[in-house]
N, C-alpha and C. Protein backbone atom coordinates (compact mmCIF):
# COMPACT_ATOMS: atom_id res chain seq x y z
N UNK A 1 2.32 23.25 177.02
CA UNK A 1 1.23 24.02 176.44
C UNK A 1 1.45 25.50 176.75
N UNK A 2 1.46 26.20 175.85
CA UNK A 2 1.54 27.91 175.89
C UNK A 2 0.79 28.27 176.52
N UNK A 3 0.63 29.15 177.10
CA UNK A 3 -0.29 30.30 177.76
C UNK A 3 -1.12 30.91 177.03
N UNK A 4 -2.46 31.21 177.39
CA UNK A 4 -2.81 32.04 176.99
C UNK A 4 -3.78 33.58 177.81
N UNK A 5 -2.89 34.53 177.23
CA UNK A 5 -2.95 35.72 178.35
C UNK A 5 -4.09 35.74 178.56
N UNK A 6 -4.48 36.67 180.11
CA UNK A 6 -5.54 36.82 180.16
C UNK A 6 -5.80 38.94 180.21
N UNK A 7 -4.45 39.25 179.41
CA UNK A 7 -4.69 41.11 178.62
C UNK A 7 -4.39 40.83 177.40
N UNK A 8 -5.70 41.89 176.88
CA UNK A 8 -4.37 42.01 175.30
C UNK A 8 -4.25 43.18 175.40
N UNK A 9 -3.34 43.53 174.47
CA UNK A 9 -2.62 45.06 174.26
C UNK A 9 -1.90 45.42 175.71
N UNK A 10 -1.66 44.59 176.65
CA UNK A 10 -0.83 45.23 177.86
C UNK A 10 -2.03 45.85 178.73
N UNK A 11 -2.77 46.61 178.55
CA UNK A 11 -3.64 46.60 179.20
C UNK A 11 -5.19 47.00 179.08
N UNK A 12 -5.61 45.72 178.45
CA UNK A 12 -7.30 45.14 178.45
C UNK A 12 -7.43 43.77 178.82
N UNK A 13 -8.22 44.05 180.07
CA UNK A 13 -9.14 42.31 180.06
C UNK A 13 -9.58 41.82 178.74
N UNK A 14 -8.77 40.39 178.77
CA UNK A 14 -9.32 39.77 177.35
C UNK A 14 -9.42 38.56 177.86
N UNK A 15 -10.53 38.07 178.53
CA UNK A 15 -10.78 36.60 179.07
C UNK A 15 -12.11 35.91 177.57
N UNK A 16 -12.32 36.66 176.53
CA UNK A 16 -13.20 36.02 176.16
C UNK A 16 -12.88 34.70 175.14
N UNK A 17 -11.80 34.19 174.96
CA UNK A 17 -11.89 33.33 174.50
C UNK A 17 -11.45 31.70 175.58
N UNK A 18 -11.26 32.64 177.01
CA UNK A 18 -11.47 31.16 178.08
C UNK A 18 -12.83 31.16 178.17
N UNK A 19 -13.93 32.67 178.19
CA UNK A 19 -15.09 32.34 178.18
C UNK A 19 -15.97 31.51 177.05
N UNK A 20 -15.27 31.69 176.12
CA UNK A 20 -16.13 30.81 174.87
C UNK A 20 -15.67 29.87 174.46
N UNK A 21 -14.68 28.57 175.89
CA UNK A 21 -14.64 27.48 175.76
C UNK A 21 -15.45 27.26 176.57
N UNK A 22 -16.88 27.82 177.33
CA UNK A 22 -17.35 27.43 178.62
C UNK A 22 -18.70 27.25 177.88
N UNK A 23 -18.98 25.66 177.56
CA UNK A 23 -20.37 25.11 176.40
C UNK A 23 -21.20 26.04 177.56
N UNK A 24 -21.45 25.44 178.66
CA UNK A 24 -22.65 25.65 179.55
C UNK A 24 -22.83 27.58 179.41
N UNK A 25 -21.62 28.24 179.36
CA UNK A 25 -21.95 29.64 179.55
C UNK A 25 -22.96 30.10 178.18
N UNK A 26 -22.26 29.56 176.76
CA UNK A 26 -23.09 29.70 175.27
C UNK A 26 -24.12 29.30 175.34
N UNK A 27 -24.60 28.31 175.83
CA UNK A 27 -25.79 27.77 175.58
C UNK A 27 -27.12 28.29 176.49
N UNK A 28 -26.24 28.94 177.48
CA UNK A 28 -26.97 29.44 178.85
C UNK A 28 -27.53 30.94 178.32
N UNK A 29 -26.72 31.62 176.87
CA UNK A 29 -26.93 32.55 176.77
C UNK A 29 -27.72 32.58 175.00
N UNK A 30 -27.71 31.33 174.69
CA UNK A 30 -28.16 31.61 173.43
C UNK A 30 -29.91 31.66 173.27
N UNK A 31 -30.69 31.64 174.05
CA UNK A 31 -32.05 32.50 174.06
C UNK A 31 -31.91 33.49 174.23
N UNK A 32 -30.79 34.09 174.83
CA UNK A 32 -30.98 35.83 175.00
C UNK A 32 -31.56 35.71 176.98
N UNK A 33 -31.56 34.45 177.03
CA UNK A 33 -32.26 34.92 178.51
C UNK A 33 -31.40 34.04 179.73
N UNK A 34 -31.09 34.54 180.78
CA UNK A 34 -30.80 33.90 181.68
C UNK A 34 -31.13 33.43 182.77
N UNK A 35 -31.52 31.99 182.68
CA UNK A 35 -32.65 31.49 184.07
C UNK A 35 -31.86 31.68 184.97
N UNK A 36 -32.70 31.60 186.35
CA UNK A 36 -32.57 30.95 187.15
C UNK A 36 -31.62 30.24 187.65
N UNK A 37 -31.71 28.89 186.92
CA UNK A 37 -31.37 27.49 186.95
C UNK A 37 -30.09 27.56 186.74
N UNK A 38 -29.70 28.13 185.40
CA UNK A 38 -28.65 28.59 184.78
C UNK A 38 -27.54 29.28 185.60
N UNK A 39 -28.35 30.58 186.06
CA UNK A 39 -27.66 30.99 187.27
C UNK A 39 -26.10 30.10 188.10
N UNK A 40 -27.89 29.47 188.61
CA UNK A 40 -27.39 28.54 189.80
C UNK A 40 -26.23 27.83 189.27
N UNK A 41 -26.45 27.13 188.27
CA UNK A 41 -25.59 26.36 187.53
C UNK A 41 -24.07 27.20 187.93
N UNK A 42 -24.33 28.09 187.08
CA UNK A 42 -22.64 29.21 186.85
C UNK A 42 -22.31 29.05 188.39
N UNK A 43 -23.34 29.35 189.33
CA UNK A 43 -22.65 29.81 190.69
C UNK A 43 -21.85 28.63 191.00
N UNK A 44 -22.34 27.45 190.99
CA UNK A 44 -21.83 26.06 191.27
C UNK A 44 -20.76 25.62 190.86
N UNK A 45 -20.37 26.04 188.99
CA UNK A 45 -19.36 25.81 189.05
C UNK A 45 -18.43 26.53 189.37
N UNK A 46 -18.63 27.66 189.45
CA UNK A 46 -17.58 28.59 189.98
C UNK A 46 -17.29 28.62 191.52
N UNK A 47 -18.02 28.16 192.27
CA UNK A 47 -17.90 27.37 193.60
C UNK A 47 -16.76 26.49 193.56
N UNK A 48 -16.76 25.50 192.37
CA UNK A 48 -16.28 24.62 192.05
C UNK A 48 -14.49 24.65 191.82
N UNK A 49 -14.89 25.43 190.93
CA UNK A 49 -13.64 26.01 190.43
C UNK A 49 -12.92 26.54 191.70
N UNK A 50 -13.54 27.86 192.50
CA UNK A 50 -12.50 28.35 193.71
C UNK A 50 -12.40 27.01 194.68
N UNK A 51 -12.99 25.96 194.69
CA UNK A 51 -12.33 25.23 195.69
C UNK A 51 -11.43 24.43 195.22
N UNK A 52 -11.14 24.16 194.15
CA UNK A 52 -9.78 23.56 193.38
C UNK A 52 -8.88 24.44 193.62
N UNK A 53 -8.83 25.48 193.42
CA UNK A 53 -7.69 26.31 193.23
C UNK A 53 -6.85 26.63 195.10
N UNK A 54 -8.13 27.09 195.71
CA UNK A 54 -7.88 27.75 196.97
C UNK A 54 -6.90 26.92 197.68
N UNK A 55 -7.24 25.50 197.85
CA UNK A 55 -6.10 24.69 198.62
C UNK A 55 -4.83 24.58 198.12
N UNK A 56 -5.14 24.64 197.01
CA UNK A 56 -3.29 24.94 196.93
C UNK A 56 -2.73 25.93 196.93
N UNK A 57 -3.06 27.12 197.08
CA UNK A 57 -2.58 28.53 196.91
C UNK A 57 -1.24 28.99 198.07
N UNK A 58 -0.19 29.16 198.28
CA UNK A 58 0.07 29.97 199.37
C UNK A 58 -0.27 30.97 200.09
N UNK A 59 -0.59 31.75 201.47
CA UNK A 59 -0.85 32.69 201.67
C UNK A 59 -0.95 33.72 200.60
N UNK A 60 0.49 33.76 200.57
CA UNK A 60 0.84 35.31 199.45
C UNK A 60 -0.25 34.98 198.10
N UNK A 61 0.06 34.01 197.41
CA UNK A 61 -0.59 33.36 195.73
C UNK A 61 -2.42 33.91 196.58
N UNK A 62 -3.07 33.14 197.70
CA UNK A 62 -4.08 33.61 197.95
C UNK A 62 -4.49 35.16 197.76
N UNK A 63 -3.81 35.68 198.51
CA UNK A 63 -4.31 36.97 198.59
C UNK A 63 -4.13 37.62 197.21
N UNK A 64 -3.29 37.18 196.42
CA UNK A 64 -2.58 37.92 194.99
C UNK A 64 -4.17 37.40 194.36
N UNK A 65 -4.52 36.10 194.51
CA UNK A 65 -5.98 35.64 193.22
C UNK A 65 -7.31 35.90 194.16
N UNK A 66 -7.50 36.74 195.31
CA UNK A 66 -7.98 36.86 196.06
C UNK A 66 -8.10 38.59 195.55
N UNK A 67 -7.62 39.13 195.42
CA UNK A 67 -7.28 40.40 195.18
C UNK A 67 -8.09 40.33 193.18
N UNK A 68 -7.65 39.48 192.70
CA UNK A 68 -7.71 39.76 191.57
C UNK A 68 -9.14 38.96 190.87
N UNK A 69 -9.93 38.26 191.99
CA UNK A 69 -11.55 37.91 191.71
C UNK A 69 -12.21 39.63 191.89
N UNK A 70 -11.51 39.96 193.13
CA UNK A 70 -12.65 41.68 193.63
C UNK A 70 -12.74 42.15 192.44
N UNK A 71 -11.18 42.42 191.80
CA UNK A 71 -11.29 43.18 190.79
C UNK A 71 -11.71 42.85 189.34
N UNK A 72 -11.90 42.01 189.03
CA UNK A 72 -12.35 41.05 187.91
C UNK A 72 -14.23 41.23 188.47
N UNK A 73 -14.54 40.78 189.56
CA UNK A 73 -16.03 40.81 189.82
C UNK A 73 -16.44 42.88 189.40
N UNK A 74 -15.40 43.48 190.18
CA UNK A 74 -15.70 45.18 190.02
C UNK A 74 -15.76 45.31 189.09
N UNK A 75 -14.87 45.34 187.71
CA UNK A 75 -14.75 45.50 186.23
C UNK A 75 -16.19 44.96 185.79
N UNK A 76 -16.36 43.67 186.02
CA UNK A 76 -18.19 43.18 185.15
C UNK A 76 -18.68 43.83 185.61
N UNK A 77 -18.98 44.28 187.28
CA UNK A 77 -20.23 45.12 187.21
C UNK A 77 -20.31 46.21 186.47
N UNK A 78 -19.26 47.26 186.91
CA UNK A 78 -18.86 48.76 185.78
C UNK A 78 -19.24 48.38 184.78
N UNK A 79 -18.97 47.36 184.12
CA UNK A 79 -18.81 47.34 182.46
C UNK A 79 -19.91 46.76 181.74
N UNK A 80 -21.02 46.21 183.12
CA UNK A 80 -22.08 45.67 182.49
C UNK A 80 -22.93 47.55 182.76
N UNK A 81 -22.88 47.49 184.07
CA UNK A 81 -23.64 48.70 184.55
C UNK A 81 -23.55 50.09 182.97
N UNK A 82 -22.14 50.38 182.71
CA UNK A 82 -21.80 50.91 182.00
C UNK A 82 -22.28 50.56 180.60
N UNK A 83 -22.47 49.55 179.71
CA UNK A 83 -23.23 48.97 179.06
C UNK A 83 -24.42 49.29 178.63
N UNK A 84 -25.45 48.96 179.71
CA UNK A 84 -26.95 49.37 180.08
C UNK A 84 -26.98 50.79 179.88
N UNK A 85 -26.15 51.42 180.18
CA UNK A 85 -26.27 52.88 180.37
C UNK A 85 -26.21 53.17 178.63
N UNK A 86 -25.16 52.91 178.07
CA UNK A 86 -25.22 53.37 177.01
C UNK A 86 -26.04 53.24 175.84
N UNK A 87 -26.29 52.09 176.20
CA UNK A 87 -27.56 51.52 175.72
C UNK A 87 -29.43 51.87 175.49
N UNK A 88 -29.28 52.72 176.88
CA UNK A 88 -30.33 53.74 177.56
C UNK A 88 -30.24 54.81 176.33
N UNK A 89 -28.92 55.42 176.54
CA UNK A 89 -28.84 56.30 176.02
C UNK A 89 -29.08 56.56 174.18
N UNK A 90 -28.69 55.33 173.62
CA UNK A 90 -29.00 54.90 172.39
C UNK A 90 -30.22 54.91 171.99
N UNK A 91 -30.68 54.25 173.01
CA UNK A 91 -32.38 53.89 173.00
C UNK A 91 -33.15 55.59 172.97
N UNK A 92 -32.63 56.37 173.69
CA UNK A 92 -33.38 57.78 173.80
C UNK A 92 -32.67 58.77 172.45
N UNK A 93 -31.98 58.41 171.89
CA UNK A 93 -31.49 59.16 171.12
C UNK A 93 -31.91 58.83 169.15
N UNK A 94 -32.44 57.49 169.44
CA UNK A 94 -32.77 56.77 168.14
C UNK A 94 -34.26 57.19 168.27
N UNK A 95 -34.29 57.88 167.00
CA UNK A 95 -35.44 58.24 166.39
C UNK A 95 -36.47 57.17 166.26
N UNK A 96 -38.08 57.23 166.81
CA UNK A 96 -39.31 56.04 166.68
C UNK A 96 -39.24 56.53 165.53
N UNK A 97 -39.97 55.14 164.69
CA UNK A 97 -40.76 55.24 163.53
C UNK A 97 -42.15 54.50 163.62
């Protein structure tokens, strides 16, 4: 089975089409709202997920996918944070009627 990257163009995060094989993430988001529950859910499996992976890792492989959650977690925040912002800014710049 081929790979499929997780950049496109060499360099952009492009995880969204491992994200939109994830039913529970679509469905979690198709009210527009995110419980709680839901939350919890994501946290669990992603609990899930790092404890599959972690035992088999070598030192080095650890610290390399260890290194590359920080930065994957840093990027969503920026990019959500960053987001909101622009969004703000849209919002103040669009004329009421």
């Amino acid at each position: 089975m081929a790979r499929s990257s997780w950049i496109s163009d060499e360099s952009t995060p492009d995880l969204d089409e491992h994200v939109g094989k994830l039913e529970h993430f679509a469905s979690a988001l198709a009210d527009g709202v995110v419980e709680a529950s839901e939350l919890s859910t994501q946290e669990a499996n992603l609990v899930s997920a790092m404890k599959a992976v972690e035992g088999s890792l070598s030192d080095e492989q650890h610290a390399k996918v260890t290194k590359l959650l920080a930065e994957l977690t840093a990027y969503s925040v920026m990019r959500t944070l960053h987001e909101l912002a622009q969004a703000r800014v849209q919002q103040a710049v669009t004329p009421k009627t």
